[in-house]
Protein backbone atom coordinates (compact mmCIF):
# COMPACT_ATOMS: atom_id res chain seq x y z
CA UNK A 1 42.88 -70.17 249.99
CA UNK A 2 40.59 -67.72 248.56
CA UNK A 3 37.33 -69.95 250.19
CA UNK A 4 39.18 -69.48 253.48
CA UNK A 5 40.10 -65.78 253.47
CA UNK A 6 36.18 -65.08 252.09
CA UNK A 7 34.92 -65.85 255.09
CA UNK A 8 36.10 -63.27 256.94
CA UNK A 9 37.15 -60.56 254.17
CA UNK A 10 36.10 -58.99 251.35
CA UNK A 11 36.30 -60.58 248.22
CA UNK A 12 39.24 -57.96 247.24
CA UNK A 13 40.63 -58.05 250.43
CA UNK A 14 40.87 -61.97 249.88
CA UNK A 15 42.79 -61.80 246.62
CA UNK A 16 45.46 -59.00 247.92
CA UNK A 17 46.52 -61.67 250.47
CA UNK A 18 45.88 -64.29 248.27
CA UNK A 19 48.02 -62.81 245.58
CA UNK A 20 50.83 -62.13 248.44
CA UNK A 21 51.04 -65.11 249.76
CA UNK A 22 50.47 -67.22 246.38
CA UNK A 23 54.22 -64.99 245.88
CA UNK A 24 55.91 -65.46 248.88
CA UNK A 25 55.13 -62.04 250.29
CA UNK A 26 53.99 -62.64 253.76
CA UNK A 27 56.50 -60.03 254.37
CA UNK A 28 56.17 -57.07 251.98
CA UNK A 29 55.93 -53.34 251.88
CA UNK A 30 52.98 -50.84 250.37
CA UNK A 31 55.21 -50.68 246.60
CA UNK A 32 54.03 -54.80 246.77
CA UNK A 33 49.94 -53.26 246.43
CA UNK A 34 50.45 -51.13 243.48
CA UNK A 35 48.97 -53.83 241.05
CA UNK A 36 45.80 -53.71 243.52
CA UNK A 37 45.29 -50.32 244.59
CA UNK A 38 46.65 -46.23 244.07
CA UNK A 39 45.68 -45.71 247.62
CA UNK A 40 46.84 -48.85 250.00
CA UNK A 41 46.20 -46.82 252.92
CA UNK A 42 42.48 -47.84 253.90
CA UNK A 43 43.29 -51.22 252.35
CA UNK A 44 46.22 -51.63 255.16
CA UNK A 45 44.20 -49.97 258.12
CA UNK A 46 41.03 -52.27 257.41
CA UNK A 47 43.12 -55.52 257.45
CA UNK A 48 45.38 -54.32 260.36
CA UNK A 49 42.03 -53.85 261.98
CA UNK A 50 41.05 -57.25 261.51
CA UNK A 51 43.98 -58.33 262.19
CA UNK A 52 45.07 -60.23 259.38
CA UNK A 53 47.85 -57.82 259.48
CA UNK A 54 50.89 -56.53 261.50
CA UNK A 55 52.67 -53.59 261.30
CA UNK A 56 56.54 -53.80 262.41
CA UNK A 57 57.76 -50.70 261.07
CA UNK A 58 56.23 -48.05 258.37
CA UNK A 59 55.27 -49.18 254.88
CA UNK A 60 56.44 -52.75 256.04
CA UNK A 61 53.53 -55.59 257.25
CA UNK A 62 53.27 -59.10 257.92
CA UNK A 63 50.61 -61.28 257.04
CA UNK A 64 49.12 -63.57 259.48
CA UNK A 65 48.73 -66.88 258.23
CA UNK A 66 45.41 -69.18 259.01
CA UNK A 67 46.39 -70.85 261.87
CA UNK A 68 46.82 -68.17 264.08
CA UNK A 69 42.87 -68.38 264.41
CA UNK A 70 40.58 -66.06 265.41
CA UNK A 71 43.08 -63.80 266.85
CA UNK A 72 45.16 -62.92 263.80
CA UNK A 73 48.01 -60.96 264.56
CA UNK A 74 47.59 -60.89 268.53
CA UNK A 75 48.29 -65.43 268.66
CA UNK A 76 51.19 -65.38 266.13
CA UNK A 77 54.72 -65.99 266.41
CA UNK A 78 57.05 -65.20 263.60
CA UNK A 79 60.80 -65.99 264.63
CA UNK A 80 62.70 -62.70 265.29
CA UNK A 81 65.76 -62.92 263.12
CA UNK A 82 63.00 -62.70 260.22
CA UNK A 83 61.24 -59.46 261.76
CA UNK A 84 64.86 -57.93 262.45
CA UNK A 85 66.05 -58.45 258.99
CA UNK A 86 63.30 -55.77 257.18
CA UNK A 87 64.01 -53.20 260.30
CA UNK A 88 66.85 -51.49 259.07
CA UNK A 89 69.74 -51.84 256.36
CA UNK A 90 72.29 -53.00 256.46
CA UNK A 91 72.52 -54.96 259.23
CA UNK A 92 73.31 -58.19 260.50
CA UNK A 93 72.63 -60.23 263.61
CA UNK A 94 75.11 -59.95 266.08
CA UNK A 95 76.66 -60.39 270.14
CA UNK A 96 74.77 -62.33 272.13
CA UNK A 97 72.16 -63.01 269.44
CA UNK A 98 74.50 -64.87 267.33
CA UNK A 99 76.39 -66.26 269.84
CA UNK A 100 73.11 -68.38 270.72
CA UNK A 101 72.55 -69.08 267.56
CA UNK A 102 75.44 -70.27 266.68
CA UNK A 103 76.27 -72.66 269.91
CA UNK A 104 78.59 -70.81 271.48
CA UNK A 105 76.31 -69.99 274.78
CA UNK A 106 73.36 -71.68 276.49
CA UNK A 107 72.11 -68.36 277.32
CA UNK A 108 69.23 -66.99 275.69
CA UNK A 109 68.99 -63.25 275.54
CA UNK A 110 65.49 -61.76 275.98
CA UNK A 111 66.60 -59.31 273.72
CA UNK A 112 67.39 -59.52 270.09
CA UNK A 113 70.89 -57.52 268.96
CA UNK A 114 70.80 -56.03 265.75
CA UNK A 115 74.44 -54.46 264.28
CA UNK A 116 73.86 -51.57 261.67
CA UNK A 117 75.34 -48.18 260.89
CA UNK A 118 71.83 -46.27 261.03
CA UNK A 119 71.08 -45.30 264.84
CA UNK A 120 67.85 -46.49 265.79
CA UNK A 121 65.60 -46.46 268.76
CA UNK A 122 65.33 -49.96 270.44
CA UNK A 123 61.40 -51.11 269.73
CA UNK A 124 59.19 -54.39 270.82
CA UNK A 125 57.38 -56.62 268.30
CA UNK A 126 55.42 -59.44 269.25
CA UNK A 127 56.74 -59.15 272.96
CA UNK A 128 60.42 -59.70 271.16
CA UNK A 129 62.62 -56.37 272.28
CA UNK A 130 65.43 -55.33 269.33
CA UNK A 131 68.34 -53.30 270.34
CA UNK A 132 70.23 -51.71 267.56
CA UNK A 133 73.87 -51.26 267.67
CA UNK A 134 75.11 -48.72 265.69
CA UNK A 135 78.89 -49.51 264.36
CA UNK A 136 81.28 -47.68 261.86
CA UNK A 137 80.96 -48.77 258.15
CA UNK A 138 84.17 -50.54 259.15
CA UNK A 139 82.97 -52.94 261.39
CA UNK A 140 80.03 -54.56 258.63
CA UNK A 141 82.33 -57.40 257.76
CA UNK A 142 82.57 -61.37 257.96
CA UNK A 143 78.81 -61.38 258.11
CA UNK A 144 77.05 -64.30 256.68
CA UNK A 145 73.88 -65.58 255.39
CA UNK A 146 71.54 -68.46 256.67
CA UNK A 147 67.75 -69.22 255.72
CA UNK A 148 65.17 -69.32 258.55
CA UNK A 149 61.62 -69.59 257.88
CA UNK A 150 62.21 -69.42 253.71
CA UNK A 151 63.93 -66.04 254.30
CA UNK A 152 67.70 -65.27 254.11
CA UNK A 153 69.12 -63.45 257.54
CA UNK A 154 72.49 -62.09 257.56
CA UNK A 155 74.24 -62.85 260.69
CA UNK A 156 78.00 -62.87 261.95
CA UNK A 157 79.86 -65.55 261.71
CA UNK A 158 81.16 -67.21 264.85
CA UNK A 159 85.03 -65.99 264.93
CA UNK A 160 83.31 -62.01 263.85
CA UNK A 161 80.55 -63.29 266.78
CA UNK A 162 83.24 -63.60 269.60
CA UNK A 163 85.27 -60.68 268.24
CA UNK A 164 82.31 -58.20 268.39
CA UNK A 165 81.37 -59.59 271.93
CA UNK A 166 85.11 -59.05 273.03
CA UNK A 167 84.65 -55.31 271.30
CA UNK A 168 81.26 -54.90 273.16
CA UNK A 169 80.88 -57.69 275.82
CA UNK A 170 78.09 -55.80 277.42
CA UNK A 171 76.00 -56.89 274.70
CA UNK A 172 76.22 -60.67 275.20
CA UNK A 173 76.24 -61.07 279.15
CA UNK A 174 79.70 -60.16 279.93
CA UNK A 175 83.31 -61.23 279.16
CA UNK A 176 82.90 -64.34 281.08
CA UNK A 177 80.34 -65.03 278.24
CA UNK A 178 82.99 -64.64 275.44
CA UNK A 179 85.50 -66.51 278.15
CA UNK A 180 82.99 -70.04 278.27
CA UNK A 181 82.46 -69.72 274.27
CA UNK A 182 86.25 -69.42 273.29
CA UNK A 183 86.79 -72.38 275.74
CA UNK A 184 84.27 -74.57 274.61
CA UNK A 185 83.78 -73.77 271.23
CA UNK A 186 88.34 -73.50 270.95
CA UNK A 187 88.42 -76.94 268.34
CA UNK A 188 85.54 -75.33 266.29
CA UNK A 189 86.61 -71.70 265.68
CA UNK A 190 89.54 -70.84 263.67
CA UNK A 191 92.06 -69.27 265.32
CA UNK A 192 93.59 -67.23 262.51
CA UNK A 193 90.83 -65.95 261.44
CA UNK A 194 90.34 -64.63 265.27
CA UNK A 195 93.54 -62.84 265.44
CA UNK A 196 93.18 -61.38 262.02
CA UNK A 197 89.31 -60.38 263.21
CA UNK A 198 90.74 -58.98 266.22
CA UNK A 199 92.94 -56.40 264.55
CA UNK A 200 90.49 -56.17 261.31
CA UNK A 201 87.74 -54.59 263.86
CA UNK A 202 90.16 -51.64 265.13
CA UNK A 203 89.47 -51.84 269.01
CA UNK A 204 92.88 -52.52 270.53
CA UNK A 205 91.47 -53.60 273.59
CA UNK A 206 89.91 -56.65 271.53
CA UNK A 207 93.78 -58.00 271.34
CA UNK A 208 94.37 -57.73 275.32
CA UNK A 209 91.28 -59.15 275.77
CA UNK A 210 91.63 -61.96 273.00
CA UNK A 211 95.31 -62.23 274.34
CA UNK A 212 94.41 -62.38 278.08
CA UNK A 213 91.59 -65.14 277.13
CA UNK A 214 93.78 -67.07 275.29
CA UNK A 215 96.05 -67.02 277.84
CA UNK A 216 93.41 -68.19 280.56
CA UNK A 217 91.68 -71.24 278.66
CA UNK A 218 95.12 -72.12 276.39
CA UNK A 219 94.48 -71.38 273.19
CA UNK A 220 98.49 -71.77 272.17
CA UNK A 221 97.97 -71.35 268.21
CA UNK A 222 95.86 -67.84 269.03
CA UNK A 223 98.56 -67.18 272.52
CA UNK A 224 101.50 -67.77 269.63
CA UNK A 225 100.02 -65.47 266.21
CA UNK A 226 99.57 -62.42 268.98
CA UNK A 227 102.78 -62.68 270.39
CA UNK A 228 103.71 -60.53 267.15
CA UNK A 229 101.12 -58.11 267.52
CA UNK A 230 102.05 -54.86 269.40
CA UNK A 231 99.72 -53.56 272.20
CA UNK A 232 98.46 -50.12 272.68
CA UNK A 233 99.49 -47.99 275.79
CA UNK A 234 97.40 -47.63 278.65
CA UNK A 235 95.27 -50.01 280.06
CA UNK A 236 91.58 -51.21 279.80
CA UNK A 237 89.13 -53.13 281.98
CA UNK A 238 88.65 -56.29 280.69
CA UNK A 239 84.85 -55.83 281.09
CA UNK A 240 83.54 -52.68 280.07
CA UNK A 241 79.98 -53.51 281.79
CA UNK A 242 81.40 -54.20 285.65
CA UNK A 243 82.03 -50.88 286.90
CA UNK A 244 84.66 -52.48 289.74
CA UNK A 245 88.23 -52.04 289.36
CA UNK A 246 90.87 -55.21 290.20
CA UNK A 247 94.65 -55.93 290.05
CA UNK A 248 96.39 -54.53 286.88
CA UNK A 249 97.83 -57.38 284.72
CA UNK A 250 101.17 -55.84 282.59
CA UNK A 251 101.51 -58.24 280.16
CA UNK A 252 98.04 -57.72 278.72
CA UNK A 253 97.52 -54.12 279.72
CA UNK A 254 94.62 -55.30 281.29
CA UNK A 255 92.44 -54.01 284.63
CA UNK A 256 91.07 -57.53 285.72
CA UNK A 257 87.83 -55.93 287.12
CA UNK A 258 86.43 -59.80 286.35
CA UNK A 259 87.46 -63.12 287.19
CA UNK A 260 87.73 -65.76 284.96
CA UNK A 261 88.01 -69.10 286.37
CA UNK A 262 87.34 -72.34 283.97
CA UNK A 263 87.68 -74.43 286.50
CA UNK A 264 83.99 -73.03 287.46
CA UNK A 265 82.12 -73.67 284.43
C-alpha cells in the first residue's frame, strides 16, 4: 500500500494513510493524527488538496481509497448512512430513510433523514442532501443497529419507522406512504409493539392516525389493542403536509384532508 500511495504523496503523507487505513480509519477525526503530527492542519489541507481526502464536517475526513483513480475524492461514493452516522450525536436514521431501507416503500428519497436532538442545518455531501430532524430526548428510542460498509449505523426499527412517519409523515412522502407500508408490510410488523410505540412517542394524533389506518387496510389485532386507548379532543388532519381540508371523521377525530384507497395500490 505504501508503493501505491508513494507515487503520488510524500513518503509521510503515505504512512499517515497507510497507518489509517492499516486500522480501519478511513473515517477518523484530527485526535486519530496525534501519533504523526502536533499540527495536522497543513497535513489535512495538503491531502484535501490532492484529494486523497474529504471533508464532511470539521475535524472529521474520509479517506479515498485507490480505486477512485485519479480523481480522489471528486469519483467516490461512500454509502450515506455511513457519512450520516459521524454528523451529529446521537442520532439515528429515520422516516422515509428507514422506511426504504427496511422494505416498507419502493420509494427512494433523494434526501437522507437524520433524527437527533441537536438542531442542525440540512448540508450536501457527495451530491447526497441530509436533513436533520430535531426530536425531544423522548423520542430517541427503539433504535437499532445494523453494519453497512464495516461500520455500525443506528437506525429505527420498522414498528418505531412507521410510528415516526405517522408522527411526521411529511418526512417520508405522505400518509399514504405510511398507509401502503402498514398494508403491505401488516404480517411482518408487530402489532403490539405499534400500539405501545404509538403512545410511547407522545403525539396523540399518532393513535387517530394508527387507529384510522388500521381501520382502512384491517389490521384487527392493532383496530382491537386501541379500542382501549382514549383519544384526545379536537381534531387533526390526517396529513400534516396537504394543506386541503376534507370531511371530518368522529370516530377517529380525524380531518380526512387525504384519501386512502388500497384498492389503488
Amino acid at each position: 500500500m505504501l508503493t501505491a500511495y508513494s507515487r503520488t504523496l510524500s513518503e509521510r503523507e503515505a504512512k499517515v494513510l497507510s497507518s489509517l487505513s492499516y486500522a480501519g480509519k478511513t473515517i477518523f477525526t484530527t485526535k486519530d493524527l496525534k501519533e504523526f503530527t502536533d499540527n495536522p492542519k497543513n497535513l489535512l489541507d495538503w491531502l484535501v488538496r490532492k484529494k486523497w481526502l474529504l471533508k464532511i464536517k470539521n475535524g472529521t475526513y474520509i479517506i479515498t481509497p485507490l480505486e477512485a483513480g485519479e480523481k480522489g475524492a471528486t469519483n467516490y461514493t461512500l454509502h450515506s448512512f455511513v457519512i450520516a452516522s459521524v454528523l451529529v450525536e446521537p442520532y439515528y436514521i429515520a422516516y422515509g430513510s428507514a422506511l426504504n431501507h427496511h422494505g416498507l416503500t419502493d420509494q427512494t428519497p433523494p434526501t437522507v433523514y437524520i433524527a437527533t436532538t441537536k438542531p442542525r442545518n440540512s448540508k450536501t455531501i457527495l451530491n447526497t442532501k441530509f436533513r436533520f430532524v430535531t426530536i425531544p430526548p423522548h423520542k430517541m428510542f427503539d433504535i437499532e443497529e445494523t453494519e453497512i460498509e464495516n461500520r455500525k449505523i443506528n437506525i429505527s426499527s420498522k414498528e418505531k419507522t412507521i410510528i415516526d412517519c405517522l408522527d411526521h409523515p411529511e418526512h417520508c412522502g405522505g400518509i399514504d406512504e405510511v398507509a401502503k407500508a402498514l398494508y403491505f408490510a401488516k404480517n411482518e410488523v408487530d402489532q403490539t409493539k405499534l400500539v405501545q410505540l404509538a403512545q410511547k412517542i407522545g403525539n396523540k394524533t399518532v393513535i387517530k392516525r394508527l387507529g384510522y389506518l388500521s381501520e382502512t387496510i384491517y389490521l384487527e389485532k392493532t383496530l382491537e389493542l386501541l379500542s382501549c386507548v382514549p383519544l384526545s379532543a379536537g381534531y387533526s388532519l390526517l396529513d400534516c403536509s396537504v394543506k386541503t381540508r376534507g370531511p371530518i371523521i368522529e370516530k377517529w377525530k380525524l380531518v380526512l384532508n387525504v384519501i386512502i384507497d388500497p384498492s389503488k395500490w
